[in-house]
Structure formats: structure tokens, C-alpha cells
C-alpha atoms as a PDB file:
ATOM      1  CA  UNK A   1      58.101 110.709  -2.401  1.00  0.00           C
ATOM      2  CA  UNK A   2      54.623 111.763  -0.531  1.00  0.00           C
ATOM      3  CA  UNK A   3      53.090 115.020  -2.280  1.00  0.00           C
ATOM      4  CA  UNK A   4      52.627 117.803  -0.188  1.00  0.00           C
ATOM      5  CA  UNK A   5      49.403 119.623  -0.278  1.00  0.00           C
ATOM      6  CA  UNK A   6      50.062 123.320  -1.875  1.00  0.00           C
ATOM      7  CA  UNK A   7      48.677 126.361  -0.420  1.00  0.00           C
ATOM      8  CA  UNK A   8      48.461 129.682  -1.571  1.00  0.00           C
ATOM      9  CA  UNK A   9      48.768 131.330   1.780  1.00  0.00           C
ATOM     10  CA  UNK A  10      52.409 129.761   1.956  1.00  0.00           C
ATOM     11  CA  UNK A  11      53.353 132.131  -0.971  1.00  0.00           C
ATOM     12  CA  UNK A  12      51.761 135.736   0.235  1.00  0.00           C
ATOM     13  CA  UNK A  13      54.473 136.698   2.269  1.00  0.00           C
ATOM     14  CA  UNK A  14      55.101 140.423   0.950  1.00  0.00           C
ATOM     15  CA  UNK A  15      52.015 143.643  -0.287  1.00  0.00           C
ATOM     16  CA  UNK A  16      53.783 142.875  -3.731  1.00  0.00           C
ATOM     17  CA  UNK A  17      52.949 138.521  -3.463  1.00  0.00           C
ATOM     18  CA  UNK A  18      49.045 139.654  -2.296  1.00  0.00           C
ATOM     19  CA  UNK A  19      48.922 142.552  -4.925  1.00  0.00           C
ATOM     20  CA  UNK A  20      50.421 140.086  -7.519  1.00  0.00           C
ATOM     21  CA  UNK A  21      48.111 136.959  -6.573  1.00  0.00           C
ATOM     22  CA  UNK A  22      44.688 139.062  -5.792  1.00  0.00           C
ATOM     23  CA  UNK A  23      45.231 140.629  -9.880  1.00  0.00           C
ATOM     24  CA  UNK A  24      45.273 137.163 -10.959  1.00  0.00           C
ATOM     25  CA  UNK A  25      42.227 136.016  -8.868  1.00  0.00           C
ATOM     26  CA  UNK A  26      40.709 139.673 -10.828  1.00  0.00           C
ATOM     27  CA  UNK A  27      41.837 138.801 -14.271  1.00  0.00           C
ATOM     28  CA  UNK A  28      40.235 135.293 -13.901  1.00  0.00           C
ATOM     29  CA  UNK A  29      36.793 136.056 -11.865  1.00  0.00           C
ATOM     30  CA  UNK A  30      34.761 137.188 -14.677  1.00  0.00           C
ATOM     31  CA  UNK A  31      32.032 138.788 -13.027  1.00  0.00           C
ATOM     32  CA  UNK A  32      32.216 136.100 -10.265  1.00  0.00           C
ATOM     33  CA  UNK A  33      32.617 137.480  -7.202  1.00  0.00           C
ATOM     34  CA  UNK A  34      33.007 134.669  -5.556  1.00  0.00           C
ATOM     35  CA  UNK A  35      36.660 133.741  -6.672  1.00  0.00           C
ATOM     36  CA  UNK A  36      37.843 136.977  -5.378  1.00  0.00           C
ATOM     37  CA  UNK A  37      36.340 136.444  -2.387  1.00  0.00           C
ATOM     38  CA  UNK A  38      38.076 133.066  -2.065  1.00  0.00           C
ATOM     39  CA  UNK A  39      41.568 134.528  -2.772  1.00  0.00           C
ATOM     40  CA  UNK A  40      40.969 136.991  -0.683  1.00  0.00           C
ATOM     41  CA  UNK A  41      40.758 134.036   2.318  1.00  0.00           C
ATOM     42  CA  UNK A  42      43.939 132.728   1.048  1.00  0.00           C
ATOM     43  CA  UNK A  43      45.283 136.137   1.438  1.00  0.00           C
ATOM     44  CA  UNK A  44      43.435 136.222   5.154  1.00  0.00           C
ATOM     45  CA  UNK A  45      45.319 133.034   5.915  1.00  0.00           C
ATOM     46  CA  UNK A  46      48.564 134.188   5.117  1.00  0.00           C
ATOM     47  CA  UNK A  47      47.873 137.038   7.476  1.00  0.00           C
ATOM     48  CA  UNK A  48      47.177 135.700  10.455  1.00  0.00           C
ATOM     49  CA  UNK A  49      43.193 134.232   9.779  1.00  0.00           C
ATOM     50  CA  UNK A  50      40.023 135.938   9.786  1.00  0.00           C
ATOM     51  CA  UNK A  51      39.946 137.019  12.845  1.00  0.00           C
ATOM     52  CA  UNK A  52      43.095 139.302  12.718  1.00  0.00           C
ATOM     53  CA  UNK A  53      41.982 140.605   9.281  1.00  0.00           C
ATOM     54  CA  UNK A  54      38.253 141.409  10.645  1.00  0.00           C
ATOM     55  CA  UNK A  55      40.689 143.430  13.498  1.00  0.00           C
ATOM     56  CA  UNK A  56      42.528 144.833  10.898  1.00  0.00           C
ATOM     57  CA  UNK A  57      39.728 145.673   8.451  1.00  0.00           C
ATOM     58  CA  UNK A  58      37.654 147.148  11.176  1.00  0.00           C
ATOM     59  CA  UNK A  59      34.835 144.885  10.389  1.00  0.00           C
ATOM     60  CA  UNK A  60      32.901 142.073  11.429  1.00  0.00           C
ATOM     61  CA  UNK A  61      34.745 138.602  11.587  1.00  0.00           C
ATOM     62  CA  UNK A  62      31.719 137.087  11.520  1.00  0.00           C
ATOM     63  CA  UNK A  63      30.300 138.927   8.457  1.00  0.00           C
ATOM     64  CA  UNK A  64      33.795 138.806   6.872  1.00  0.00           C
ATOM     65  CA  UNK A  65      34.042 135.039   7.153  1.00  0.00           C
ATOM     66  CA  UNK A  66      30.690 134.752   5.583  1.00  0.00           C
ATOM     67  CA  UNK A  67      31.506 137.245   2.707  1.00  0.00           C
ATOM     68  CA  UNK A  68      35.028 135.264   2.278  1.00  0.00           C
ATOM     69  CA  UNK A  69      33.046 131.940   2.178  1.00  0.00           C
ATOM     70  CA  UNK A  70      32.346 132.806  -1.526  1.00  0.00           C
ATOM     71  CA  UNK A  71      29.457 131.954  -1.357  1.00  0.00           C
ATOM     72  CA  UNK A  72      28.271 135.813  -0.836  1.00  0.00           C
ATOM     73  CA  UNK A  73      28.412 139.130  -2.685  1.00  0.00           C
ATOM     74  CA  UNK A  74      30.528 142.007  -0.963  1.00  0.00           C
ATOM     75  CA  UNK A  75      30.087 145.300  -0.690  1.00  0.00           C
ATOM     76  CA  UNK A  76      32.674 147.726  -2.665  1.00  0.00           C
ATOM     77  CA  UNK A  77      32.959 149.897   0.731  1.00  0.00           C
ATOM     78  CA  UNK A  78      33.952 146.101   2.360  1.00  0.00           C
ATOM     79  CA  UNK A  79      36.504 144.700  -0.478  1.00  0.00           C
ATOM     80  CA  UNK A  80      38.152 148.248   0.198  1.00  0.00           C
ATOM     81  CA  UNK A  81      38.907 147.709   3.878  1.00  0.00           C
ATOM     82  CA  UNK A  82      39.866 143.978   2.998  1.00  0.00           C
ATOM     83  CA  UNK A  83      42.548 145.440   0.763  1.00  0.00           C
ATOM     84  CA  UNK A  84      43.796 148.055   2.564  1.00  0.00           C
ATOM     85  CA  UNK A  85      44.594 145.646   5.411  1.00  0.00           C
ATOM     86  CA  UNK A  86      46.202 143.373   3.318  1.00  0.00           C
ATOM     87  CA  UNK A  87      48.497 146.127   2.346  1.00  0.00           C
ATOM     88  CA  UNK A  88      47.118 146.761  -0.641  1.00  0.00           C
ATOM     89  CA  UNK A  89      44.728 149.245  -2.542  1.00  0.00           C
ATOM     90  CA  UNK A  90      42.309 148.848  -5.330  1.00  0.00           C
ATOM     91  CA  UNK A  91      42.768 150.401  -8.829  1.00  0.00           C
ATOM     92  CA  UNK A  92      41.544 150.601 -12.091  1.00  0.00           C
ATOM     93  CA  UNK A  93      43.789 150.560 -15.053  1.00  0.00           C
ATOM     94  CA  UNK A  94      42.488 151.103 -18.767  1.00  0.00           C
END
């Protein structure tokens, strides 16, 4: 039986998937800000692409490709907009 390749963007369907999946990229990134980054392309993926979540975001696809590439530091101001057009918000929790 062949293995299929698995992708995370097959599984972020619903706010509640991306909210579930982005606080496990968070719990895991310590300090890196690169893995959130990354999950946050997944979550771009499963959304349409870049391009739609640039729309979305109000912000530049080119700059948000870059700053998804993970290979980049984003601004707070920038991650915000990501999440909100993903459907979800950020929070802090003690």
C-alpha cells in the first residue's frame, strides 16, 4: 500500500482545528519564531494560500510570504492580522 504524504493544511478545516494546531506550534517554539511562522503557512494553505491570506490580513503577500518562510522574525502588530484572518485571536493565559 503506497504512503500518502501528510499535510497539515488537510486537517485545518474549522477556527477551532487552526486555534488548536497554532497552540501546539506555541507550546513547542521555544523562543523560535520561526516554527510559528511555519505553522502559520500550513494554516495559510488550508485557507486558500498566501495570497488570499495577504488579502485577508491586509498586508503584503510578498512580505507575508517572506515572514512565513521562517526564515524571518515578525512583527507582533503582523502575527495579529495573520490571526485574526485565520479566525482566530491571540491570548495570553497564566
Amino acid at each position: 500500500m503506497p504512503v500518502k504524504a501528510h499535510k497539515a493544511s488537510d486537517y485545518l478545516k474549522t477556527p477551532e482545528d487552526i486555534a488548536a494546531y497554532l497552540n501546539a506550534a506555541i507550546e513547542e517554539f521555544d523562543g523560535d519564531t520561526r516554527l510559528l511562522m511555519k505553522a502559520f503557512r500550513n494554516v495559510a494553505a488550508a485557507q486558500g494560500g498566501v495570497s488570499e491570506l495577504a488579502r485577508r490580513a491586509d498586508v503584503n503577500r510578498v512580505g507575508l510570504s517572506r515572514g512565513l518562510s521562517g526564515n524571518r522574525d515578525p512583527r507582533l502588530g503582523t502575527v495579529a492580522k495573520i490571526a485574526s484572518a485565520c479566525g482566530v485571536k491571540l491570548q495570553f493565559v497564566a
